[in-house]
N, C-alpha and C. Protein backbone atom coordinates (compact mmCIF):
# COMPACT_ATOMS: atom_id res chain seq x y z
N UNK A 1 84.91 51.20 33.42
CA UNK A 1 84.65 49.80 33.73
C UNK A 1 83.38 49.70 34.56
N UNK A 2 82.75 48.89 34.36
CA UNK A 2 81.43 48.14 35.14
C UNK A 2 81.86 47.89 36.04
N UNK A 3 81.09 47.25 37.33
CA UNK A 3 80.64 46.57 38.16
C UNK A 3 81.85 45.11 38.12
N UNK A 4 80.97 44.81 37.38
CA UNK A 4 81.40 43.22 36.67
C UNK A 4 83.23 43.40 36.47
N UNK A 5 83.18 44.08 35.52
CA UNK A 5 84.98 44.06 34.96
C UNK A 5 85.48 44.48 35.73
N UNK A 6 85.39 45.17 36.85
CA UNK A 6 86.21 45.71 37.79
C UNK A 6 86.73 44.56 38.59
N UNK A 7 85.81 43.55 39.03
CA UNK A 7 85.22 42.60 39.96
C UNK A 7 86.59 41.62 39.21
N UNK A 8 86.45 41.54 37.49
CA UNK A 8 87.11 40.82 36.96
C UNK A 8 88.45 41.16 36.58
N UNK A 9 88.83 41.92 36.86
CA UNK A 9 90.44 43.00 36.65
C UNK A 9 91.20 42.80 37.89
N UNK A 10 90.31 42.76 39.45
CA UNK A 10 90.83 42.85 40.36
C UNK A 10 91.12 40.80 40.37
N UNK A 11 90.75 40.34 39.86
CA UNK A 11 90.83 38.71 39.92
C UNK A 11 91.85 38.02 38.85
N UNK A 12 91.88 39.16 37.62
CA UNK A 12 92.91 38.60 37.13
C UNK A 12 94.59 39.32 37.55
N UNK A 13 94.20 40.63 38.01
CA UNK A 13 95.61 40.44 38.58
C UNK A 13 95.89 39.72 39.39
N UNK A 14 95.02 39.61 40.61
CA UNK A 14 95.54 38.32 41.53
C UNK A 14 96.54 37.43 40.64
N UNK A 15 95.46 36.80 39.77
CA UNK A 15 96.39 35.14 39.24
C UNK A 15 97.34 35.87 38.31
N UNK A 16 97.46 37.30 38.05
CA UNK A 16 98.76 37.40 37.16
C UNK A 16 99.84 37.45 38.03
N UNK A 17 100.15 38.00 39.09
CA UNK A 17 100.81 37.96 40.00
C UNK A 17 101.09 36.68 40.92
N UNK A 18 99.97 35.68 41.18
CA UNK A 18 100.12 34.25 41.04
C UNK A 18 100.77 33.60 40.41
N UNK A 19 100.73 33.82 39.07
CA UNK A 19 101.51 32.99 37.86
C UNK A 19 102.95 33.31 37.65
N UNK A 20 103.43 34.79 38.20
CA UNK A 20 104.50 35.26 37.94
C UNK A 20 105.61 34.82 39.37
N UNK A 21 104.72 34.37 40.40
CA UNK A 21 105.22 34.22 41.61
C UNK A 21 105.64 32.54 41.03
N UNK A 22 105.03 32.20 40.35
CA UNK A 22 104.55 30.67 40.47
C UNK A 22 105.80 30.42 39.30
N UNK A 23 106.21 31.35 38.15
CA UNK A 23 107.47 31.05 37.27
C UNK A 23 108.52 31.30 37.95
N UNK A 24 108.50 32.16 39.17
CA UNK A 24 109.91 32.52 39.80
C UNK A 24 110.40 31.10 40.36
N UNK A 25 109.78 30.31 40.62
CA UNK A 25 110.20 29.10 41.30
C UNK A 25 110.08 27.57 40.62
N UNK A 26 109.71 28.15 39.02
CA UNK A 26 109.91 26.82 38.16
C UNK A 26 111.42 26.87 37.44
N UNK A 27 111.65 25.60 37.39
CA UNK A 27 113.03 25.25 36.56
C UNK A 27 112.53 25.60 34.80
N UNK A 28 113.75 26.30 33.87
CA UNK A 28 113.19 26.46 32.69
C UNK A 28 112.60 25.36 31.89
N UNK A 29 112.93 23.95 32.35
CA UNK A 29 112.75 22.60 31.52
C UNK A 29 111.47 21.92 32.13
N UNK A 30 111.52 23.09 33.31
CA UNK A 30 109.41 22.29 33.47
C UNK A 30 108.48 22.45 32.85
N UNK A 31 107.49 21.38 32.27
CA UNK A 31 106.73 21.33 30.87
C UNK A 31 105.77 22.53 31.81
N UNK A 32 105.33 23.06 32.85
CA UNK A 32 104.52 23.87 33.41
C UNK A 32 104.65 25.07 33.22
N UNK A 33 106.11 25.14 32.96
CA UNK A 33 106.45 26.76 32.26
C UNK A 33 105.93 27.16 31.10
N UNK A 34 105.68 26.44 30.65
CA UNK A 34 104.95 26.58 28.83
C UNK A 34 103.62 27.57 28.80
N UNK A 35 102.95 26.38 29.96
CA UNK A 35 101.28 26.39 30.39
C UNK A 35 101.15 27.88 31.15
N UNK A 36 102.14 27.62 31.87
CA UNK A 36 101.50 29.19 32.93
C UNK A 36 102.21 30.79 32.05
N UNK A 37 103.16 30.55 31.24
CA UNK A 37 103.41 31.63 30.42
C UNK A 37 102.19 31.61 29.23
N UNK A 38 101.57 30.74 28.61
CA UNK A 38 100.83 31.01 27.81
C UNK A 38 99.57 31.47 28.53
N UNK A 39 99.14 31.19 29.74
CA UNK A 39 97.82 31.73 30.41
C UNK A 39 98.31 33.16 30.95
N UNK A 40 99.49 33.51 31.25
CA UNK A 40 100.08 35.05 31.39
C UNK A 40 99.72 35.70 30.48
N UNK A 41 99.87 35.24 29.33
CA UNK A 41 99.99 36.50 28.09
C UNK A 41 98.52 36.68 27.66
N UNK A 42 97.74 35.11 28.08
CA UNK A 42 96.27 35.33 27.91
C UNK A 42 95.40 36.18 28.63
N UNK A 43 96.10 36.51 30.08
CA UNK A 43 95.58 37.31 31.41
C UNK A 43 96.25 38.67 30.98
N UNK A 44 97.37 39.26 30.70
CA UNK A 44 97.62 40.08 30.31
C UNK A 44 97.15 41.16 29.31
N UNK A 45 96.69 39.97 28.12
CA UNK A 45 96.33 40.56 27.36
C UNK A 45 94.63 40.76 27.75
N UNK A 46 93.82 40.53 28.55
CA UNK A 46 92.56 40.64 29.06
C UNK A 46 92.42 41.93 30.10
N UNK A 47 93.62 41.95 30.42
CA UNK A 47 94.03 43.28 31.58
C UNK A 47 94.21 44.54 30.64
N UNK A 48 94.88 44.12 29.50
CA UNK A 48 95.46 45.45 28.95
C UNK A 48 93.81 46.06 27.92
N UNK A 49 93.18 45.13 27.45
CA UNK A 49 91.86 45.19 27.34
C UNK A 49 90.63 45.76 28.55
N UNK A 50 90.82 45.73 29.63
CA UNK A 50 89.99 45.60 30.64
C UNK A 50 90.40 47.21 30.63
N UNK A 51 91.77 48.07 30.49
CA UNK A 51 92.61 49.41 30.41
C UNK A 51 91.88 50.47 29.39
N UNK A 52 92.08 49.61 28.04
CA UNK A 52 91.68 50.35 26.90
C UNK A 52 89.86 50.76 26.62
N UNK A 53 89.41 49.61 27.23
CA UNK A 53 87.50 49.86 27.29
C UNK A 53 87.05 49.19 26.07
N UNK A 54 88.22 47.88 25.59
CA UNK A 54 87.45 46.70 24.74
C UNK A 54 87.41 45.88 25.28
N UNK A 55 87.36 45.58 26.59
CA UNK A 55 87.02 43.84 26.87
C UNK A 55 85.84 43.55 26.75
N UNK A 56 85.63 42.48 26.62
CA UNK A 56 84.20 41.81 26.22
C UNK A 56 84.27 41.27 24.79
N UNK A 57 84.79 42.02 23.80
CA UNK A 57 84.41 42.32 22.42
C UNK A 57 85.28 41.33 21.53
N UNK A 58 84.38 40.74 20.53
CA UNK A 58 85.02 39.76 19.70
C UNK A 58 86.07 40.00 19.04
N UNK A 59 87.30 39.52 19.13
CA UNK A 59 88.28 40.14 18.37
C UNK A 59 88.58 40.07 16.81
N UNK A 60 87.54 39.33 16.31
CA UNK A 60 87.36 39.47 14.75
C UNK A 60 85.88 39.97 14.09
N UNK A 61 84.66 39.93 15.19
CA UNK A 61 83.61 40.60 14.64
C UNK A 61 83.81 42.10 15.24
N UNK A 62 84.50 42.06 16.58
CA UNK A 62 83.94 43.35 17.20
C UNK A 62 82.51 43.35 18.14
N UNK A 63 82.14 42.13 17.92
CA UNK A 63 80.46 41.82 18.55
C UNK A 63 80.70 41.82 19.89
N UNK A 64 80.07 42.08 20.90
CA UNK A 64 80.01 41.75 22.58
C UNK A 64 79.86 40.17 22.65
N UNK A 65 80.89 40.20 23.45
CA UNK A 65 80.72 38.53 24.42
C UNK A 65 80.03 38.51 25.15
N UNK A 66 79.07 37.71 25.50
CA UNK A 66 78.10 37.72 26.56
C UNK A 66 78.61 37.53 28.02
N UNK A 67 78.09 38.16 28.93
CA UNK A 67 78.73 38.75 30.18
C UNK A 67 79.12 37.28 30.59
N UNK A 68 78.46 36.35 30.79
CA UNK A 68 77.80 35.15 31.63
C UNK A 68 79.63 34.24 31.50
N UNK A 69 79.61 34.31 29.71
CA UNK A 69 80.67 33.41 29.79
C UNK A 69 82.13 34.26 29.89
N UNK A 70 82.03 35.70 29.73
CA UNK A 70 83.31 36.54 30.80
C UNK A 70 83.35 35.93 32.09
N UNK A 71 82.48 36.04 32.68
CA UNK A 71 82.56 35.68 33.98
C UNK A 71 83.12 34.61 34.29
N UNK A 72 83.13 33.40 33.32
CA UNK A 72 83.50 32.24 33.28
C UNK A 72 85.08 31.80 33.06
N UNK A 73 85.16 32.75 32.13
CA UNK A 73 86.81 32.86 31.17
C UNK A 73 86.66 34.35 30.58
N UNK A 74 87.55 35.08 31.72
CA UNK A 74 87.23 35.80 31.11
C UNK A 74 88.40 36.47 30.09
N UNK A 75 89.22 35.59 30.14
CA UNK A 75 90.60 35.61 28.92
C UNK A 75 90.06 35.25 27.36
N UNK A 76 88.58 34.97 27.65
CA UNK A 76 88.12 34.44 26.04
C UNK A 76 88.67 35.62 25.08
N UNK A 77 88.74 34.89 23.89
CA UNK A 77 89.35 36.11 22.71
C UNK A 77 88.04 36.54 21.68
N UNK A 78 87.65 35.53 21.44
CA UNK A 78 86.57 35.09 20.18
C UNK A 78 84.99 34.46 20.01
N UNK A 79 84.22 35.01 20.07
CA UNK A 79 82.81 34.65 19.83
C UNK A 79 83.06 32.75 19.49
N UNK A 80 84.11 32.81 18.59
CA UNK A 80 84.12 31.16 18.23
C UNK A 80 84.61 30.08 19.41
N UNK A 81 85.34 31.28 20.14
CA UNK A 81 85.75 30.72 21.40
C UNK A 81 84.81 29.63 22.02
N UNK A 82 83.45 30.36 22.06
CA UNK A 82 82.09 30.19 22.32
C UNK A 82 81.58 28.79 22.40
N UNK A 83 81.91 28.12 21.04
CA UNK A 83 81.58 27.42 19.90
C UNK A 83 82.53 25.78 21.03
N UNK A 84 83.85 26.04 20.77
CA UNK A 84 85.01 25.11 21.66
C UNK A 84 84.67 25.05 23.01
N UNK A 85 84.09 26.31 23.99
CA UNK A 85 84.04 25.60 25.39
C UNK A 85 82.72 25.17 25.38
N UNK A 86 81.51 25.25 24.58
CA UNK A 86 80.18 24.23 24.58
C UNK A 86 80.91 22.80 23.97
N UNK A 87 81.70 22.66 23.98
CA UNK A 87 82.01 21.31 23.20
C UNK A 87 82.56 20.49 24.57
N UNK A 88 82.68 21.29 25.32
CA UNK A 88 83.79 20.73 26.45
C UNK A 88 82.39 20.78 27.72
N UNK A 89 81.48 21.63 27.66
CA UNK A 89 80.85 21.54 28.82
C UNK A 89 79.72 20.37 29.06
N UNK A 90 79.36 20.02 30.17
CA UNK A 90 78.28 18.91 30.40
C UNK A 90 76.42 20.11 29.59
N UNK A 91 77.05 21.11 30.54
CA UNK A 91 75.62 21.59 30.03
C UNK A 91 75.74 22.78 28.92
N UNK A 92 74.90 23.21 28.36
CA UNK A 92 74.59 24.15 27.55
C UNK A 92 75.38 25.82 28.27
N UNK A 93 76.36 26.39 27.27
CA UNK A 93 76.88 27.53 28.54
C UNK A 93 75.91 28.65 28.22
N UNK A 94 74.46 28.74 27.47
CA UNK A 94 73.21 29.50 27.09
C UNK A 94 72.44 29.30 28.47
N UNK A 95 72.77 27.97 29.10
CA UNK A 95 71.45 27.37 29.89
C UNK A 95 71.25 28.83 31.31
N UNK A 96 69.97 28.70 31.87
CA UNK A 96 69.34 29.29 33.16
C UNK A 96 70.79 29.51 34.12
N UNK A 97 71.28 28.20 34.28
CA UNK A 97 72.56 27.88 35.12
C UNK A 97 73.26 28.92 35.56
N UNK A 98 73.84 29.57 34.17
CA UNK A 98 74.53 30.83 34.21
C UNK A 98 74.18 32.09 34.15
């Protein structure tokens, strides 16, 4: 692991251990249980990646994700991923900014 992914391994366990603290004390019929188990399995599965020495990497080209938007999310799965959070941002996620 890099610099970077280390930086980002030690941050997602935090919130995995956050999230797991955070289901011990939800009722099963809270619509929040849905949300924070589906961002578990998304953090999990970024951890168990971060283990093996593929994180970063597109999970249908195989191509590198660019560091900038790891840093950002770094649970992204997919280069197309890419594509959906420029749709959502004010600025360009290419721009100087990042």
């Amino acid at each position: 692991m890099n610099a970077m992914q280390e930086e980002l391994f030690w941050e997602l366990r935090k919130t995995q251990l956050e999230i797991l603290k955070s289901l011990k004390n939800k009722q099963k019929n809270d619509w929040i249980v849905t949300v924070l188990e589906e961002e578990l399995a998304d953090i999990t599965s970024a951890i168990q990646k971060l283990e093996d020495g593929n994180f970063g990497q597109c999970e249908f080209s195989g191509e590198p994700i660019p560091d900038n938007l790891l840093k950002i999310m770094p649970t992204i799965k997919t280069a197309k991923d890419t594509e959906i959070l420029e749709h959502f941002c004010r600025k360009p996620i290419n721009s100087s900014i990042f």
